[in-house]
C-alpha atoms as a PDB file:
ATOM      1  CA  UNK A   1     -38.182  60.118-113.180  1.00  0.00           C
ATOM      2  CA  UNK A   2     -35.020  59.952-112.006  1.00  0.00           C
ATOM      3  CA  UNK A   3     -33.430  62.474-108.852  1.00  0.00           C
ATOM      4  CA  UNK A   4     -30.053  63.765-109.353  1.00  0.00           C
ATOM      5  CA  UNK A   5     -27.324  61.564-108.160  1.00  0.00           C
ATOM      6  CA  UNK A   6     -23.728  61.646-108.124  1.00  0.00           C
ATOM      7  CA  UNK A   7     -23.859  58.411-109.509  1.00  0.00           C
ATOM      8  CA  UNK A   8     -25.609  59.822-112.608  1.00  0.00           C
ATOM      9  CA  UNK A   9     -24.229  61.124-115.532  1.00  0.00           C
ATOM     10  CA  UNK A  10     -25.316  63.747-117.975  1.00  0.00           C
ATOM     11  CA  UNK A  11     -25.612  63.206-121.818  1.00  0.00           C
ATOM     12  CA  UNK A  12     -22.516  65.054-122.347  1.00  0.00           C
ATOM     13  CA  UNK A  13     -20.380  63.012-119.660  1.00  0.00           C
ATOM     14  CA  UNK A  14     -21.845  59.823-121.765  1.00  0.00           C
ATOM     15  CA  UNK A  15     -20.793  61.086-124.949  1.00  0.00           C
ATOM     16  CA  UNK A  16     -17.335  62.172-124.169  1.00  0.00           C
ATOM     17  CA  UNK A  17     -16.459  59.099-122.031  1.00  0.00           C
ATOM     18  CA  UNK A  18     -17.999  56.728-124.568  1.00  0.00           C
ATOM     19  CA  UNK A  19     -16.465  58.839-127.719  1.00  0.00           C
ATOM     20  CA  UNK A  20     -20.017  58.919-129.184  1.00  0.00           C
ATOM     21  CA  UNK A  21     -22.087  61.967-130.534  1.00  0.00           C
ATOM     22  CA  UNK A  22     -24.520  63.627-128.196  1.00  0.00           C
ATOM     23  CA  UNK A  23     -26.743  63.068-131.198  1.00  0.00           C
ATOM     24  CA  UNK A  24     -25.969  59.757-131.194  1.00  0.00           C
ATOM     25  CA  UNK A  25     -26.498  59.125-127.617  1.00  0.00           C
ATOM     26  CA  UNK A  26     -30.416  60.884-128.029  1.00  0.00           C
ATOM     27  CA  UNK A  27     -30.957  58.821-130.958  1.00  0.00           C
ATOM     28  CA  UNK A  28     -30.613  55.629-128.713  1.00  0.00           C
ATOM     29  CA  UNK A  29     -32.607  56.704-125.946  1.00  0.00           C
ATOM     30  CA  UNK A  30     -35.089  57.703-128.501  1.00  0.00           C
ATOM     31  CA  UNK A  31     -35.428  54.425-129.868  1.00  0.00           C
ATOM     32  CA  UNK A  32     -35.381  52.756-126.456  1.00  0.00           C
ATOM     33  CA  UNK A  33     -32.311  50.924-126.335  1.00  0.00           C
ATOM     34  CA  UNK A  34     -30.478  52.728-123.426  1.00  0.00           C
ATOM     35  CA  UNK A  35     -34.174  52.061-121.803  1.00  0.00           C
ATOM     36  CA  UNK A  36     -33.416  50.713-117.966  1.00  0.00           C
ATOM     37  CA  UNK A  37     -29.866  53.048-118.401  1.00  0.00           C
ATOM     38  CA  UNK A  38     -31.367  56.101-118.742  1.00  0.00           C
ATOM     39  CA  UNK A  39     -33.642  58.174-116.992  1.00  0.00           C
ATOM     40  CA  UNK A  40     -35.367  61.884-116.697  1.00  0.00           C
ATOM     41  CA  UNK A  41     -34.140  64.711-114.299  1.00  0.00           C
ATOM     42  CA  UNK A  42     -37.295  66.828-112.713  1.00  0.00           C
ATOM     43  CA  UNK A  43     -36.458  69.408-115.158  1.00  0.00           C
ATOM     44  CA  UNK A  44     -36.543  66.751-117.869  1.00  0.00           C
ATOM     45  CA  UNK A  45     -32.390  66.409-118.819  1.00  0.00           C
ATOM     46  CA  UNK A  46     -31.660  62.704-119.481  1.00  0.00           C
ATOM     47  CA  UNK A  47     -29.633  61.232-116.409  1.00  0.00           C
ATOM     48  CA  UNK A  48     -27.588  58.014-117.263  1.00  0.00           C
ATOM     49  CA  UNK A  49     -26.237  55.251-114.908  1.00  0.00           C
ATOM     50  CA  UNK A  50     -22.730  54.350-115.144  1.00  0.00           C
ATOM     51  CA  UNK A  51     -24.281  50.749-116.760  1.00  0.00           C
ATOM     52  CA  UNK A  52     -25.585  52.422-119.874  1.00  0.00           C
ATOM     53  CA  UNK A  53     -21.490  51.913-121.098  1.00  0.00           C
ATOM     54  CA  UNK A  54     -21.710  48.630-121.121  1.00  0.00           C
ATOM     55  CA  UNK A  55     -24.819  48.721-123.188  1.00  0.00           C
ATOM     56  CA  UNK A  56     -22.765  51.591-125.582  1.00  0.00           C
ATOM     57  CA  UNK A  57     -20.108  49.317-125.702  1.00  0.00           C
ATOM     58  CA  UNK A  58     -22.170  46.224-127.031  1.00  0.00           C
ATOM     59  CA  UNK A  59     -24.215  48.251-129.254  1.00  0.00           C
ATOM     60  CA  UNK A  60     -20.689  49.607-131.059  1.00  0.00           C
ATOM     61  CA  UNK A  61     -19.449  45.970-131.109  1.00  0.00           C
ATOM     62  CA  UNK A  62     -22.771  44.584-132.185  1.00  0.00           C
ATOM     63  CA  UNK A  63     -22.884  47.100-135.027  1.00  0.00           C
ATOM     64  CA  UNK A  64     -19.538  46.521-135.944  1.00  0.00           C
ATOM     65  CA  UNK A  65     -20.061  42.704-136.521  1.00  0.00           C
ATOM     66  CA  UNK A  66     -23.056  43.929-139.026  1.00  0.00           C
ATOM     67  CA  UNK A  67     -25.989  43.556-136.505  1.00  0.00           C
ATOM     68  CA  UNK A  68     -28.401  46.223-137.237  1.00  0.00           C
ATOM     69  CA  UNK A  69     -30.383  48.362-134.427  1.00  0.00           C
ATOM     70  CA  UNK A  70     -33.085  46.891-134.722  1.00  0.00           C
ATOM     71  CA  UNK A  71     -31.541  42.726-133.991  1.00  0.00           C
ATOM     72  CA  UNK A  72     -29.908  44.661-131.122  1.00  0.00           C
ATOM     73  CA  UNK A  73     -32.643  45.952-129.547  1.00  0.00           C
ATOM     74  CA  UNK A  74     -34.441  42.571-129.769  1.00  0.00           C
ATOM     75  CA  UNK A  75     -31.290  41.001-127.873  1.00  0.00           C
ATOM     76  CA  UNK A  76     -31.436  43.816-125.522  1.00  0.00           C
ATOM     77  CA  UNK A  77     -34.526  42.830-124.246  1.00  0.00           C
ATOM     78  CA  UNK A  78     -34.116  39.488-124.005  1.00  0.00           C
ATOM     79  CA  UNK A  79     -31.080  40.780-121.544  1.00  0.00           C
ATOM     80  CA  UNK A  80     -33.236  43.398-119.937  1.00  0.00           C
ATOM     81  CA  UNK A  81     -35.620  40.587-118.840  1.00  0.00           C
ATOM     82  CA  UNK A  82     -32.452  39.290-117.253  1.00  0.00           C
ATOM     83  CA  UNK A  83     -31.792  36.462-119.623  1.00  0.00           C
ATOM     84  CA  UNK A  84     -28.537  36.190-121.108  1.00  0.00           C
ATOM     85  CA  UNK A  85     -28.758  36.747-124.895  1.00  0.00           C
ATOM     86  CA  UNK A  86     -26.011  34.724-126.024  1.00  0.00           C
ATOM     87  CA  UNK A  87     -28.161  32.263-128.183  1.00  0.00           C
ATOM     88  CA  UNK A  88     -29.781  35.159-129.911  1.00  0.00           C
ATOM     89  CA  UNK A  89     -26.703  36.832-130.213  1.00  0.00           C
ATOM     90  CA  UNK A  90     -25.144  33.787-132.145  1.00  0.00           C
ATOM     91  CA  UNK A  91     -28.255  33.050-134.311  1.00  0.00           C
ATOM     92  CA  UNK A  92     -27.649  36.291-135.297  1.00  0.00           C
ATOM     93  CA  UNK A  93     -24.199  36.122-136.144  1.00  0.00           C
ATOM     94  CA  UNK A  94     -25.228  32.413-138.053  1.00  0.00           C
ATOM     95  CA  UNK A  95     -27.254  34.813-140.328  1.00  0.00           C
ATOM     96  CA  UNK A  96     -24.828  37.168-141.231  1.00  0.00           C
ATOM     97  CA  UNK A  97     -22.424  34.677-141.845  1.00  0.00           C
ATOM     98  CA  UNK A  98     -24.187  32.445-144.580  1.00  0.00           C
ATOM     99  CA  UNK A  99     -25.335  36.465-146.288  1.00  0.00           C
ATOM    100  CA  UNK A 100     -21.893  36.839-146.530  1.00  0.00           C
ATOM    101  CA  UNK A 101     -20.697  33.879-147.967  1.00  0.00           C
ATOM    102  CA  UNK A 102     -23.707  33.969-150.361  1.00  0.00           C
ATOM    103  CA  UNK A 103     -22.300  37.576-150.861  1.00  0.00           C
ATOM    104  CA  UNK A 104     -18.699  36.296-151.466  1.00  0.00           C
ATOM    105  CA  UNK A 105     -20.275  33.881-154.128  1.00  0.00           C
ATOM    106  CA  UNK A 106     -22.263  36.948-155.990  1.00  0.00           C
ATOM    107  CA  UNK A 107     -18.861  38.588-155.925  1.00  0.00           C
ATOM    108  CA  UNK A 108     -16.820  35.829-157.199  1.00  0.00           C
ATOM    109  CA  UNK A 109     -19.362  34.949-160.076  1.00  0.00           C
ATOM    110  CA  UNK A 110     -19.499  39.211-160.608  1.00  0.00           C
ATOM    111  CA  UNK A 111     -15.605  38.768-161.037  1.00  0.00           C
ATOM    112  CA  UNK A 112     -15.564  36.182-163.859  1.00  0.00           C
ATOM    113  CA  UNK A 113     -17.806  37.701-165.556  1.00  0.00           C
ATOM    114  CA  UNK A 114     -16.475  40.972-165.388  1.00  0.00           C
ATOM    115  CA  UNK A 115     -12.902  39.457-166.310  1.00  0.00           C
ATOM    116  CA  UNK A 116     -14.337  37.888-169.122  1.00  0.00           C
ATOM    117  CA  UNK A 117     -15.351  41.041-170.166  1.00  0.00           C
ATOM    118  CA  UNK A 118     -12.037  42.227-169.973  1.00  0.00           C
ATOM    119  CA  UNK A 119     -10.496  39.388-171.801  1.00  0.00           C
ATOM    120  CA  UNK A 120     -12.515  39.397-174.894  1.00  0.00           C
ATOM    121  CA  UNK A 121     -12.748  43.483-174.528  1.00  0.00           C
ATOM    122  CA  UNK A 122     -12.842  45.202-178.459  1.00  0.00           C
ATOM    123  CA  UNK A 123     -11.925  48.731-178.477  1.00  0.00           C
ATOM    124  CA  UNK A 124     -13.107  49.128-181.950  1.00  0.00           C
ATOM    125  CA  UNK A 125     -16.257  47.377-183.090  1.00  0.00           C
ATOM    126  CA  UNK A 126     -17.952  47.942-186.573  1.00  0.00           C
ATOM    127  CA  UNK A 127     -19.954  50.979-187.660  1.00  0.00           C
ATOM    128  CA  UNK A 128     -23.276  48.973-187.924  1.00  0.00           C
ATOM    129  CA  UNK A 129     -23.045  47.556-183.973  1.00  0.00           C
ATOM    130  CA  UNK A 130     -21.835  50.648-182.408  1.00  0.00           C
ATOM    131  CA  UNK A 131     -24.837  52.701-184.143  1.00  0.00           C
ATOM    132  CA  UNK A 132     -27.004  49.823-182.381  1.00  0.00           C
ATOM    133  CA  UNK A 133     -25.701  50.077-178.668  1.00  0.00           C
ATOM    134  CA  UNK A 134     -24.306  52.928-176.286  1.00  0.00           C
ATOM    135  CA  UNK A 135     -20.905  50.209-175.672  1.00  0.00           C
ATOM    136  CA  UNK A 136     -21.010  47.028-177.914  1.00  0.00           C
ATOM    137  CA  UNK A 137     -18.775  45.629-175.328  1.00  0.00           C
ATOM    138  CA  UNK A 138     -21.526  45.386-173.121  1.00  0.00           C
ATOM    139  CA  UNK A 139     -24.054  43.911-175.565  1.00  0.00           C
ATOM    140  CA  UNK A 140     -24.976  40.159-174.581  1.00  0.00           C
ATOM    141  CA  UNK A 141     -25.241  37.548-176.973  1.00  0.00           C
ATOM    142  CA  UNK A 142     -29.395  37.521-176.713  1.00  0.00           C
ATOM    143  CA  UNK A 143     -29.501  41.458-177.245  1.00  0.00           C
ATOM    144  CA  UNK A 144     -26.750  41.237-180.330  1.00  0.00           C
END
């Protein structure tokens, strides 16, 4: 438990200095990731220290990058043992990088084929194929 302080700062002080929802702000707490930041009043109100910004402001960056809560609670802890997590953080960032690139080369394959499509694209087949198939455009070879 924590005793009031002027240092401390109320959930709503948090939210509206940080620009996050209150909601927001719980849900953190909740899943332990404001953990040495935040504390409880005697009457049970969550009371922040002025640190749990920087935390708010690496979880928003973290996210933004395409880190999910969970990766950022692991490197959390490794910094809340008082380790910096750099080497996590760019194992992480490794990962997202080659699931993007594998993304971009879904995508570009995705394109072809849907230019393809395009390219050889009938909008009037014959009576006998359309009665076969919702859109005989669509229709591979195996399944014609």
């Amino acid at each position: 438990m924590i005793s009031l302080a002027p240092s401390l700062l109320k959930i709503g002080e948090v939210a509206e200095t940080s620009g996050l929802p209150i909601k927001t702000i719980r849900y953190y707490d909740e899943i332990e990731l404001l953990t040495p930041t935040v504390g409880r009043s005697q009457t049970g109100y969550r009371l922040f220290r002025p640190e749990v910004f920087d935390r708010l402001t690496f979880i928003k960056r973290a996210q933004s990058l395409g880190l999910s809560l969970t990766e950022i609670k692991d490197i959390l802890k490794i910094h809340d043992r008082g380790t910096l997590p750099c080497g996590e953080v760019k194992h992480h960032i490794e990962e997202k990088v080659f699931a993007i690139t594998q993304q971009i080369q879904e995508l570009t394959v995705r394109k072809a084929e849907l230019q393809s499509l395009l390219a050889h694209w009938q909008e009037h087949s014959s009576a006998d194929r359309a009665s076969k198939t919702i859109c005989p455009n669509l229709v591979t070879e195996k399944s014609a």
